[in-house]
PDB file of N, CA and C in Angstrom:
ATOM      1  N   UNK A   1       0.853  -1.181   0.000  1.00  0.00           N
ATOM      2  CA  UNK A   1       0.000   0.000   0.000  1.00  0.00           C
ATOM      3  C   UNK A   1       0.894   1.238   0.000  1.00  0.00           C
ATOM      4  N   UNK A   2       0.676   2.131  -0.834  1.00  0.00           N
ATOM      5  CA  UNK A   2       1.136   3.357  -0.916  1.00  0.00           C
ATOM      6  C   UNK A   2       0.698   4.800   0.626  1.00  0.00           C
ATOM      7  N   UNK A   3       2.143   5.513   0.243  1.00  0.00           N
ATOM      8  CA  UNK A   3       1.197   6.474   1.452  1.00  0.00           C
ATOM      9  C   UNK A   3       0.163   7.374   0.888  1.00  0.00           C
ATOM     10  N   UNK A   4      -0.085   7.194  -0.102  1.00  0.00           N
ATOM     11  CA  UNK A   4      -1.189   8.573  -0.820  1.00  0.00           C
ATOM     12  C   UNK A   4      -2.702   7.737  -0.884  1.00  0.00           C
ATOM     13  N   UNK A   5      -2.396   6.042  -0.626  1.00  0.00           N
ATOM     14  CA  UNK A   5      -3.882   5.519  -0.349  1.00  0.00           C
ATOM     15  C   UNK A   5      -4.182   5.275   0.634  1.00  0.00           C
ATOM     16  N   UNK A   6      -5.615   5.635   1.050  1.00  0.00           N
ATOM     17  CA  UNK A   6      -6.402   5.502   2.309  1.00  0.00           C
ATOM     18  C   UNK A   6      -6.126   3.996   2.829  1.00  0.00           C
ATOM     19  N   UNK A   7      -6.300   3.942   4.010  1.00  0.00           N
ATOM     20  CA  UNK A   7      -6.672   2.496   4.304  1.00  0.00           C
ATOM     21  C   UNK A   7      -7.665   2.150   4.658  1.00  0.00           C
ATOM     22  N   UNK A   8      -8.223   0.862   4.635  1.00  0.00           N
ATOM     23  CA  UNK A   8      -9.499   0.533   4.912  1.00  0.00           C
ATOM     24  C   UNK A   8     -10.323   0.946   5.829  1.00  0.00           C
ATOM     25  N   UNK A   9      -9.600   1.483   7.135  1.00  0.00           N
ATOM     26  CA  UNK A   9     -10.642   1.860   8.267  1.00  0.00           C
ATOM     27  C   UNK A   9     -10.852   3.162   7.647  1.00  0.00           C
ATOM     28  N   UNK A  10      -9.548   4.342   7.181  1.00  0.00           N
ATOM     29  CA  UNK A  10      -9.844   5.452   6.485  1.00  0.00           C
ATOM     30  C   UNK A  10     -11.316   5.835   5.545  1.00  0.00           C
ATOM     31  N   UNK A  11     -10.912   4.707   4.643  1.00  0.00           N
ATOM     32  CA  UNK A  11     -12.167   4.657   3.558  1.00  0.00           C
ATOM     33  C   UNK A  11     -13.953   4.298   4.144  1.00  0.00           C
ATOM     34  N   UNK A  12     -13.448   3.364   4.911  1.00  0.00           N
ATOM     35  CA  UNK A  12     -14.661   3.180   5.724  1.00  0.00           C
ATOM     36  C   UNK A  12     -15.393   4.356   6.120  1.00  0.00           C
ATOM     37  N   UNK A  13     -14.551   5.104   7.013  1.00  0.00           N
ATOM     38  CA  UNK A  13     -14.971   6.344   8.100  1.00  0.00           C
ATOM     39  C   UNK A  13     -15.471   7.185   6.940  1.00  0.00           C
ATOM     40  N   UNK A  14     -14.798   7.395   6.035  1.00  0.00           N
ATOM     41  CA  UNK A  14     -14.866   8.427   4.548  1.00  0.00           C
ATOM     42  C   UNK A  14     -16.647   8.502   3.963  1.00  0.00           C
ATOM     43  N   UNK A  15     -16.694   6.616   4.007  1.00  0.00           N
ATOM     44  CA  UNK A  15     -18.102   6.474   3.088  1.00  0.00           C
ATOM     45  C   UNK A  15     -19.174   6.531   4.062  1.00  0.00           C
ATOM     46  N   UNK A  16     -18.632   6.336   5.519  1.00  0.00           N
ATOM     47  CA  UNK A  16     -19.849   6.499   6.911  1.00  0.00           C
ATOM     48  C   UNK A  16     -19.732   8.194   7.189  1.00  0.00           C
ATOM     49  N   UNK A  17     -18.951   9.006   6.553  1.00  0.00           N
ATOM     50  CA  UNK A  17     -19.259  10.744   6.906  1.00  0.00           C
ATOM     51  C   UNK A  17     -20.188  10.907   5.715  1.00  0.00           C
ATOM     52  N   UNK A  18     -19.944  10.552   4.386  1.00  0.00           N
ATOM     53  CA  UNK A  18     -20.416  10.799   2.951  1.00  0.00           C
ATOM     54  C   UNK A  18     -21.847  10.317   3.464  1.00  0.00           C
ATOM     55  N   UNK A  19     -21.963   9.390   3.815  1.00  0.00           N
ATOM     56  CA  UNK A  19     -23.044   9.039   4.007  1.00  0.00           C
ATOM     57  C   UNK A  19     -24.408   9.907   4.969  1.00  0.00           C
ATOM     58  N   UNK A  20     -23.712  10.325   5.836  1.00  0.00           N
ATOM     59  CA  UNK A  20     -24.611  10.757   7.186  1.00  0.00           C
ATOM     60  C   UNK A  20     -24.585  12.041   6.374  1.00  0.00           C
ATOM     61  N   UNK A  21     -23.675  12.593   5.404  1.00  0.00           N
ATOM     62  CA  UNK A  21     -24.044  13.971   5.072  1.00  0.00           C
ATOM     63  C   UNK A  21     -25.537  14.234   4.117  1.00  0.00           C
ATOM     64  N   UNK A  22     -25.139  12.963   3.540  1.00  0.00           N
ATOM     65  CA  UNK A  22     -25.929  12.930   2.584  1.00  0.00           C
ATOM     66  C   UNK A  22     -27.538  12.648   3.162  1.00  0.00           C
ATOM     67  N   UNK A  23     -27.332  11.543   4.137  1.00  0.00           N
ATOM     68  CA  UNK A  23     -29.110  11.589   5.106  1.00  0.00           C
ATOM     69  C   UNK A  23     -28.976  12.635   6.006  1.00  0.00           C
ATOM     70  N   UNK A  24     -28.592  13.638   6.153  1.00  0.00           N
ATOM     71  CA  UNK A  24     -28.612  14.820   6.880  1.00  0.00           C
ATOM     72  C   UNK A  24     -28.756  15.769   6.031  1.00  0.00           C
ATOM     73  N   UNK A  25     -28.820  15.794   4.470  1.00  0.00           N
ATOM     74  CA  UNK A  25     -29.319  16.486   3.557  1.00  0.00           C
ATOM     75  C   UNK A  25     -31.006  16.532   3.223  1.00  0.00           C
ATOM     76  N   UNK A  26     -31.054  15.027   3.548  1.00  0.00           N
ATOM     77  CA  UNK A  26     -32.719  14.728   3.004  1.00  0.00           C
ATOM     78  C   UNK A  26     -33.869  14.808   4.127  1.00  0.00           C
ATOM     79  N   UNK A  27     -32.837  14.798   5.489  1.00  0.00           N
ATOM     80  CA  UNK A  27     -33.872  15.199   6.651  1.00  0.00           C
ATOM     81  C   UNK A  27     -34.257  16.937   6.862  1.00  0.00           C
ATOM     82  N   UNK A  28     -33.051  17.653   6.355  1.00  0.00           N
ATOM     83  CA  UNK A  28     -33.344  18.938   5.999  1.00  0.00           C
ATOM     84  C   UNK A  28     -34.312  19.557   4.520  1.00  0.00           C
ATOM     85  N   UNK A  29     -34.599  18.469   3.591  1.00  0.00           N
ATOM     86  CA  UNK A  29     -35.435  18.808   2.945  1.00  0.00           C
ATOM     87  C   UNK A  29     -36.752  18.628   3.020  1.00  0.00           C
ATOM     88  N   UNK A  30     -36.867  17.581   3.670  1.00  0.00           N
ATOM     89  CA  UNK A  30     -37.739  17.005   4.485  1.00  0.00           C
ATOM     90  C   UNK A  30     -38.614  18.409   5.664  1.00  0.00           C
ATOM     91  N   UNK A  31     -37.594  18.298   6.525  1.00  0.00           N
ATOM     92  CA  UNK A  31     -37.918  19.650   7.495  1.00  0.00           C
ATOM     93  C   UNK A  31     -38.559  20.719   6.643  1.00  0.00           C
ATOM     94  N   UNK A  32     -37.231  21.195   5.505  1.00  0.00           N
ATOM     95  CA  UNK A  32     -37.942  22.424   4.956  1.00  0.00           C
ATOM     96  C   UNK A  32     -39.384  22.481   4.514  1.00  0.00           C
ATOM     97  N   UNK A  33     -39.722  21.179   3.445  1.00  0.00           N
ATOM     98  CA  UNK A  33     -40.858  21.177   3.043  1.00  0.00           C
ATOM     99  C   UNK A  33     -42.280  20.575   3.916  1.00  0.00           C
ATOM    100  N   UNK A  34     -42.026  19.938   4.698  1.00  0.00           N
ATOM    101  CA  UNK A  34     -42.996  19.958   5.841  1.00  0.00           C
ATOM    102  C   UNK A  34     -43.598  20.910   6.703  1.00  0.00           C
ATOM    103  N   UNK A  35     -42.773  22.041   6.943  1.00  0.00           N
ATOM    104  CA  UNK A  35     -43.297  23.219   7.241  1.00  0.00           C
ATOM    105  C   UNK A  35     -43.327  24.035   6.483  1.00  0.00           C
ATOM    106  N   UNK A  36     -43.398  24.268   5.712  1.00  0.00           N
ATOM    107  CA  UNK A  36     -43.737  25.077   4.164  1.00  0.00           C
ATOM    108  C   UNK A  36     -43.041  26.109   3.892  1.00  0.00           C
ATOM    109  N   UNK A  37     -41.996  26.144   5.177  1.00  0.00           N
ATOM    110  CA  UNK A  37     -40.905  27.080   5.087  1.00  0.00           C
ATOM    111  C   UNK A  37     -40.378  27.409   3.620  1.00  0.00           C
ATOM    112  N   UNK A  38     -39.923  27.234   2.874  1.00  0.00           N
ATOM    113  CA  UNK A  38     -39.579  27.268   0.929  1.00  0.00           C
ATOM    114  C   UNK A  38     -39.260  25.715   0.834  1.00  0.00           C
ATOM    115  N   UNK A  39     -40.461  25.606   0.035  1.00  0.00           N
ATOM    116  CA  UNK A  39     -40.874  23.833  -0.510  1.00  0.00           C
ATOM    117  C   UNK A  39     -39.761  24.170  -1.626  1.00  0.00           C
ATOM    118  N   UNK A  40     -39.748  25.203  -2.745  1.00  0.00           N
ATOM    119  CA  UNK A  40     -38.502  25.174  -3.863  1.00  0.00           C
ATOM    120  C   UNK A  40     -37.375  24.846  -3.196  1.00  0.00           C
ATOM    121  N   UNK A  41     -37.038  25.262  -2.073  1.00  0.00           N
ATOM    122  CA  UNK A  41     -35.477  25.205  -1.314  1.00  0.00           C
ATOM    123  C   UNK A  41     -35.545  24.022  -1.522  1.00  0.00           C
ATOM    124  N   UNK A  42     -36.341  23.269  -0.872  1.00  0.00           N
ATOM    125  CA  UNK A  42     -36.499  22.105   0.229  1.00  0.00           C
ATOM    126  C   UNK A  42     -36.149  21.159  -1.162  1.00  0.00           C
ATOM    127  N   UNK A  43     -36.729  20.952  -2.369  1.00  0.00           N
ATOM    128  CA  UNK A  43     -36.662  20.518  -3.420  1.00  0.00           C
ATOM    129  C   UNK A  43     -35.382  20.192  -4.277  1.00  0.00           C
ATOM    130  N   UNK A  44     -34.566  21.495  -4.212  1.00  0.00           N
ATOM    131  CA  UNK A  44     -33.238  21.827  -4.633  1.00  0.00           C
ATOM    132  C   UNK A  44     -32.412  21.433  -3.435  1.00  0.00           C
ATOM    133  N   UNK A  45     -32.883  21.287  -2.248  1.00  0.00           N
ATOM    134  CA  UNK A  45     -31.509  20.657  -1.435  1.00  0.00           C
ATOM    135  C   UNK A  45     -31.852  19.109  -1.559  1.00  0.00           C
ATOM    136  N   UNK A  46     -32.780  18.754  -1.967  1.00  0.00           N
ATOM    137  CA  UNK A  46     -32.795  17.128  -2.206  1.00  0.00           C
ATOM    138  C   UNK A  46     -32.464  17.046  -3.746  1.00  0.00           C
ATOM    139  N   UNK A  47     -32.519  17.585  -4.416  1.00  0.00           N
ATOM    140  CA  UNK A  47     -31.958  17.369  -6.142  1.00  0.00           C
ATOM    141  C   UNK A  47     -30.778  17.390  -5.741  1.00  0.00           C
ATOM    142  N   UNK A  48     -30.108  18.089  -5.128  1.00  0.00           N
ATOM    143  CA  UNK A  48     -28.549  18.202  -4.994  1.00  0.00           C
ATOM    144  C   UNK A  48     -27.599  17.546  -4.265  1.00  0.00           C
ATOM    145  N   UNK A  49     -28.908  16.875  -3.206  1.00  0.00           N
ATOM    146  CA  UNK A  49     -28.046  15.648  -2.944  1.00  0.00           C
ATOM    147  C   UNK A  49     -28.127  14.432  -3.305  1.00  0.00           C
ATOM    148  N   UNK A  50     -29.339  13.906  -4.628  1.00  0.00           N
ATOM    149  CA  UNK A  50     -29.465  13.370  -4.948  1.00  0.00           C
ATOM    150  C   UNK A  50     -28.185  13.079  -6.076  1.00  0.00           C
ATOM    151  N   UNK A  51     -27.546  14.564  -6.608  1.00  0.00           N
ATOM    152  CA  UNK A  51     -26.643  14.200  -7.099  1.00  0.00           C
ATOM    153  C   UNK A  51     -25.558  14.504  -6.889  1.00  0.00           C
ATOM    154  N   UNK A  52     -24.916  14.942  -5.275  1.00  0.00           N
ATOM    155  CA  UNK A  52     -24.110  14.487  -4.962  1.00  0.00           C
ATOM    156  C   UNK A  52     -23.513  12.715  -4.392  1.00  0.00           C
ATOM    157  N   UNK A  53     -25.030  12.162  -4.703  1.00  0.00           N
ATOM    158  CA  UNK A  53     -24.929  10.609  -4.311  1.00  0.00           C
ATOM    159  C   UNK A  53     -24.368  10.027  -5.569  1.00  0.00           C
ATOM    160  N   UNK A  54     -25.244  10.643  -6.751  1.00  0.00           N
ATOM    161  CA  UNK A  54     -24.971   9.508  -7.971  1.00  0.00           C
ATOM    162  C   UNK A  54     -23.452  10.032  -8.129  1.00  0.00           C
ATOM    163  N   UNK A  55     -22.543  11.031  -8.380  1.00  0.00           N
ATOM    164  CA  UNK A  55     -21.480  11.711  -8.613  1.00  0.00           C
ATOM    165  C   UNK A  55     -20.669  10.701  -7.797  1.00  0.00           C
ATOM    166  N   UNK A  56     -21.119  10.474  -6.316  1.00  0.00           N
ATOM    167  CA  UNK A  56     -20.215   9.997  -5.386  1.00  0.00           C
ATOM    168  C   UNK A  56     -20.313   8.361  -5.461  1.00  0.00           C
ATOM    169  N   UNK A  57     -21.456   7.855  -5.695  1.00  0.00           N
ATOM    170  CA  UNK A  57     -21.272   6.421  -6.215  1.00  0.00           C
ATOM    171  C   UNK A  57     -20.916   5.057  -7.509  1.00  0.00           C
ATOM    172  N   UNK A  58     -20.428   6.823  -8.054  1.00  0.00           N
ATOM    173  CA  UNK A  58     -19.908   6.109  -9.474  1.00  0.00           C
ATOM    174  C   UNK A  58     -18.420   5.677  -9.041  1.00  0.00           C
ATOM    175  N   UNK A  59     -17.727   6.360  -8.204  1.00  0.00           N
ATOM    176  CA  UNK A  59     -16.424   5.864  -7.238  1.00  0.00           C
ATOM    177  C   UNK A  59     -16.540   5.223  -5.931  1.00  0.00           C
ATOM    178  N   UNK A  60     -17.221   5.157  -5.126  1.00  0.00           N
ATOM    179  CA  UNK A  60     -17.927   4.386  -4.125  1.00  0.00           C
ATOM    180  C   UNK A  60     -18.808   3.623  -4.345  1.00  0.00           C
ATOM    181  N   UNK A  61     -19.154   2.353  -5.251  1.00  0.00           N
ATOM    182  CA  UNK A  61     -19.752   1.356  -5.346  1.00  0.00           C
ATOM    183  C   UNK A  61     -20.239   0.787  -4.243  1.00  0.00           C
ATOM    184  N   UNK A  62     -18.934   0.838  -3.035  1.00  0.00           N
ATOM    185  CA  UNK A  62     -19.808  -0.041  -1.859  1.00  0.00           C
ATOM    186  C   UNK A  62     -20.943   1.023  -1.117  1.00  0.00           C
ATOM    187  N   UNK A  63     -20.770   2.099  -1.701  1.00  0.00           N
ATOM    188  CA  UNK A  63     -21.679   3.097  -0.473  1.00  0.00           C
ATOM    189  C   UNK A  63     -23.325   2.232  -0.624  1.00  0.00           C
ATOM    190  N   UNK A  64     -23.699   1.261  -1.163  1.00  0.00           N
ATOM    191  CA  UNK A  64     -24.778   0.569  -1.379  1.00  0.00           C
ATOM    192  C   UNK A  64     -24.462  -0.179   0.162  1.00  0.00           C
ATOM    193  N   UNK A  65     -24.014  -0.015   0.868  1.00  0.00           N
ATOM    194  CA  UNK A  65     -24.328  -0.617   2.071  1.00  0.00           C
ATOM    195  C   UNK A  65     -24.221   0.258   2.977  1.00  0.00           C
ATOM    196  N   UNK A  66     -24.768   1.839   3.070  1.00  0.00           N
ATOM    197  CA  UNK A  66     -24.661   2.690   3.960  1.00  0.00           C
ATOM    198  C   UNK A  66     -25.883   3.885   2.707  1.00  0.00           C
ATOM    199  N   UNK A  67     -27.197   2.735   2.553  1.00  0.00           N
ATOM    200  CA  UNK A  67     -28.412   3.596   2.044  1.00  0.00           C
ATOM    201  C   UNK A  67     -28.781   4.761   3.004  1.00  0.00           C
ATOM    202  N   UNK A  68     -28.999   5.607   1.980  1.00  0.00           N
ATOM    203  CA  UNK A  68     -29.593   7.116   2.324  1.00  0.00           C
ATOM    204  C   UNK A  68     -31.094   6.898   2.111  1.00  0.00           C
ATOM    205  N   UNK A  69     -31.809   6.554   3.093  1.00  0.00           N
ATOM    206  CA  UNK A  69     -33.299   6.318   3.079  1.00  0.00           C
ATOM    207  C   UNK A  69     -33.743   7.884   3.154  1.00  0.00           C
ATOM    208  N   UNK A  70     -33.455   9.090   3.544  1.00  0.00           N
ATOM    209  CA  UNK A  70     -34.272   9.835   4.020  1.00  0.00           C
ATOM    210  C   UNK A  70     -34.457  10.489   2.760  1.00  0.00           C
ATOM    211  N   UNK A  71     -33.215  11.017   2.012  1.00  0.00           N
ATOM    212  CA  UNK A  71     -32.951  11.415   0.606  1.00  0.00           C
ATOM    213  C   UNK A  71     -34.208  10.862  -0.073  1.00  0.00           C
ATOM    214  N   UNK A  72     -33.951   9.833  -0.556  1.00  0.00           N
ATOM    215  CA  UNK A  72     -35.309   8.917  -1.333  1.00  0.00           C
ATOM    216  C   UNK A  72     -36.556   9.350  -0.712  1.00  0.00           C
ATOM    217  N   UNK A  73     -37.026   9.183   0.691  1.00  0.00           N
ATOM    218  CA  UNK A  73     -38.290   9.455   1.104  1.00  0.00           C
ATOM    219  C   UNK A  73     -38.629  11.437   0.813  1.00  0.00           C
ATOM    220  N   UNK A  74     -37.319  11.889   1.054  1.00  0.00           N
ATOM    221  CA  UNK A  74     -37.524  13.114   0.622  1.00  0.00           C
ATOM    222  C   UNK A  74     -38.040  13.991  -0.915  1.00  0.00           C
ATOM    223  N   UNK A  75     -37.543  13.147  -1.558  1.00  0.00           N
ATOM    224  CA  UNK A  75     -37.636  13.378  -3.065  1.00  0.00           C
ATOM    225  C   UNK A  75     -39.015  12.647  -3.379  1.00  0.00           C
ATOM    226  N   UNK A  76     -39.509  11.912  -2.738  1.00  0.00           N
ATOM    227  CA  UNK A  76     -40.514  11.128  -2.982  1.00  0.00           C
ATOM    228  C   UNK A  76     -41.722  11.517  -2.805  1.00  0.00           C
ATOM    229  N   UNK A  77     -41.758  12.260  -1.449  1.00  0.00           N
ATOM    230  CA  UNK A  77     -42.472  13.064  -0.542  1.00  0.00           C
ATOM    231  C   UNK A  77     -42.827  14.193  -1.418  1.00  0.00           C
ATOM    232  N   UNK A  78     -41.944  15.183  -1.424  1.00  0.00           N
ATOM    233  CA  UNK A  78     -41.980  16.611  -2.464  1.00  0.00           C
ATOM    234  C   UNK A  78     -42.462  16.277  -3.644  1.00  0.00           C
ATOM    235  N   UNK A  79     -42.110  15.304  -4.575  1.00  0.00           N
ATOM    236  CA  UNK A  79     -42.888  15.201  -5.877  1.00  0.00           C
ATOM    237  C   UNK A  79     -44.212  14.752  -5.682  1.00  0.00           C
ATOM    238  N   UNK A  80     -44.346  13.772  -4.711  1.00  0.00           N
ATOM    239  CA  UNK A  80     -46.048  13.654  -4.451  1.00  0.00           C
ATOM    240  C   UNK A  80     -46.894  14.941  -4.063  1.00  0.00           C
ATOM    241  N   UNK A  81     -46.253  15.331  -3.564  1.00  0.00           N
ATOM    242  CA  UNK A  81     -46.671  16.629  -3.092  1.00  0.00           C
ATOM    243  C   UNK A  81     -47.029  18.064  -4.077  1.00  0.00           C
ATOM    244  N   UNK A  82     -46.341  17.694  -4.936  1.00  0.00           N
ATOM    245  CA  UNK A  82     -46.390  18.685  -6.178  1.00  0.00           C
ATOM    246  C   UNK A  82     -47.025  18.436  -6.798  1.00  0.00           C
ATOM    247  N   UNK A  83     -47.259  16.766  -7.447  1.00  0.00           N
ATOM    248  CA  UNK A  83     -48.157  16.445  -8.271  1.00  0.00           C
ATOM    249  C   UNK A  83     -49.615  16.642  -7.619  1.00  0.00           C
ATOM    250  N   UNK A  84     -49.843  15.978  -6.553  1.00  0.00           N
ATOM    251  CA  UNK A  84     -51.058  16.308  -5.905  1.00  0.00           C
ATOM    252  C   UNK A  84     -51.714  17.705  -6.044  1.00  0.00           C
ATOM    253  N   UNK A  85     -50.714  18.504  -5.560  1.00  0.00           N
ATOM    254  CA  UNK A  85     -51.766  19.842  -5.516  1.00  0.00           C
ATOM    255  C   UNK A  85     -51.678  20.664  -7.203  1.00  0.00           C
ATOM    256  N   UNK A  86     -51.393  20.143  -8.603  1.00  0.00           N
ATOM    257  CA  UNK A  86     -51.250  20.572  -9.304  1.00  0.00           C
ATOM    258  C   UNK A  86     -52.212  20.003 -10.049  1.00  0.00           C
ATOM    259  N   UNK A  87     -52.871  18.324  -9.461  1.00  0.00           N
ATOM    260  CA  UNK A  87     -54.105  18.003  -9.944  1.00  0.00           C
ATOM    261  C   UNK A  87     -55.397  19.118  -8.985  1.00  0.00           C
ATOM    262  N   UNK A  88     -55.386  18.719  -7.877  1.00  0.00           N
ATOM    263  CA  UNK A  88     -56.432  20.028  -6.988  1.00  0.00           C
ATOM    264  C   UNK A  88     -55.999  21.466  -8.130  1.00  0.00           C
ATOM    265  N   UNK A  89     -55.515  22.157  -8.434  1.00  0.00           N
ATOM    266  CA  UNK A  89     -55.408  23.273  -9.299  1.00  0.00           C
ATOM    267  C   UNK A  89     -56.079  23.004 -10.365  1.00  0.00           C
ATOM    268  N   UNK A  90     -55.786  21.712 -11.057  1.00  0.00           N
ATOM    269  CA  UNK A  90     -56.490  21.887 -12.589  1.00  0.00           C
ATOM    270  C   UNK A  90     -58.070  20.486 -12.046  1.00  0.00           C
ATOM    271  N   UNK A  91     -58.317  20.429 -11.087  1.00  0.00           N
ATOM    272  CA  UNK A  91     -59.729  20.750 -10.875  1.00  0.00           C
ATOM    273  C   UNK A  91     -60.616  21.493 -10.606  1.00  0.00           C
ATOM    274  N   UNK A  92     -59.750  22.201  -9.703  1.00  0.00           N
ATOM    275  CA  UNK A  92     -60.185  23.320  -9.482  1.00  0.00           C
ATOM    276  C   UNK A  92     -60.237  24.389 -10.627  1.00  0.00           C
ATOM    277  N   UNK A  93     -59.785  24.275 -11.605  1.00  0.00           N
ATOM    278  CA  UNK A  93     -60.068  25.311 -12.633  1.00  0.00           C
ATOM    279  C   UNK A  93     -60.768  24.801 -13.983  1.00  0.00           C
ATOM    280  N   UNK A  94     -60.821  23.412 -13.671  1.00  0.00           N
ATOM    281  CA  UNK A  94     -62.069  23.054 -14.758  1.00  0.00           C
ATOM    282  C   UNK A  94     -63.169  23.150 -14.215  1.00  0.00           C
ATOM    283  N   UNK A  95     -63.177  22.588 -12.641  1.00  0.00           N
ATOM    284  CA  UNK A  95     -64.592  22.958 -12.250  1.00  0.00           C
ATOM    285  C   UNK A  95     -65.342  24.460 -12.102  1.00  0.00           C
ATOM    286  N   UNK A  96     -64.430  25.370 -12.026  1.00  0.00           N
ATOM    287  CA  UNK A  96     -65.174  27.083 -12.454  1.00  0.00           C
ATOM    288  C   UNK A  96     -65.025  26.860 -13.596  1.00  0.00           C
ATOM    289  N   UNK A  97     -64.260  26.481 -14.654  1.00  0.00           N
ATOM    290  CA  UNK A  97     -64.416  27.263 -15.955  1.00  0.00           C
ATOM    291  C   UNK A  97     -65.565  26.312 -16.762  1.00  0.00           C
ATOM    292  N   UNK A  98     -65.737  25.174 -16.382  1.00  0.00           N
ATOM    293  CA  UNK A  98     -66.551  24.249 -17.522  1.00  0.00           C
ATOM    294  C   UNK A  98     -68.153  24.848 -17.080  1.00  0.00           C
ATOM    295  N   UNK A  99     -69.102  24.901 -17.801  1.00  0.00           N
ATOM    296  CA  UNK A  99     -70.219  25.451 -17.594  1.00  0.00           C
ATOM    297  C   UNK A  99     -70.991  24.382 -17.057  1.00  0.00           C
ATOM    298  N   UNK A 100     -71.922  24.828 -16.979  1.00  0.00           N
ATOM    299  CA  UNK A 100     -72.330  24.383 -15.613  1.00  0.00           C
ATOM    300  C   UNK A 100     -74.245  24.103 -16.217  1.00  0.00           C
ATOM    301  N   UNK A 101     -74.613  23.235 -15.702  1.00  0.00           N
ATOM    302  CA  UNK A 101     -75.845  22.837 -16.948  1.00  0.00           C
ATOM    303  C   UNK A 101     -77.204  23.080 -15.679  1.00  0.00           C
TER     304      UNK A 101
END
């Protein structure tokens, strides 16, 4: 082993910080958009760590054993959430605009 490569406990600790940053990203988007504090924020800090994951697991393959559940539930959450109230909008605007018998 060279001195410029990590060693295993190194790399370990590396993909268990990467990791907690990354579910400490999606519990803050989470937060944001649950209290309606800026749902756009809340949106863009989970896009961004969504791709600071894929960026970071194209070189960390094993990070598949240190899943970011909150990330996923976060992104999951917000798009349901968007889609939902964007159907309520376009019912709500067919039901005033369509006439009415």
């Amino acid at each position: 082993m060279t001195q410029n490569q990590p060693t295993k406990l190194e790399t370990h600790q590396q993909i268990k910080l990467k990791s907690m940053e990354i579910e400490k990203a999606g519990h803050h988007a989470l937060e944001l958009f649950k209290f309606d504090r800026n749902q756009i924020e809340a949106l863009r800090v989970a896009i961004g760590a969504a791709e600071n994951l894929q960026k970071w697991m194209l070189n960390n393959p094993s990070v598949a054993t240190y899943p970011s559940t909150s990330l996923l539930l976060a992104l999951q959450v917000i798009l349901s959430k968007i889609r939902e109230r964007h159907l309520v909008s376009l019912i709500e605007f067919f039901t005033n605009f369509w006439p009415k018998h």
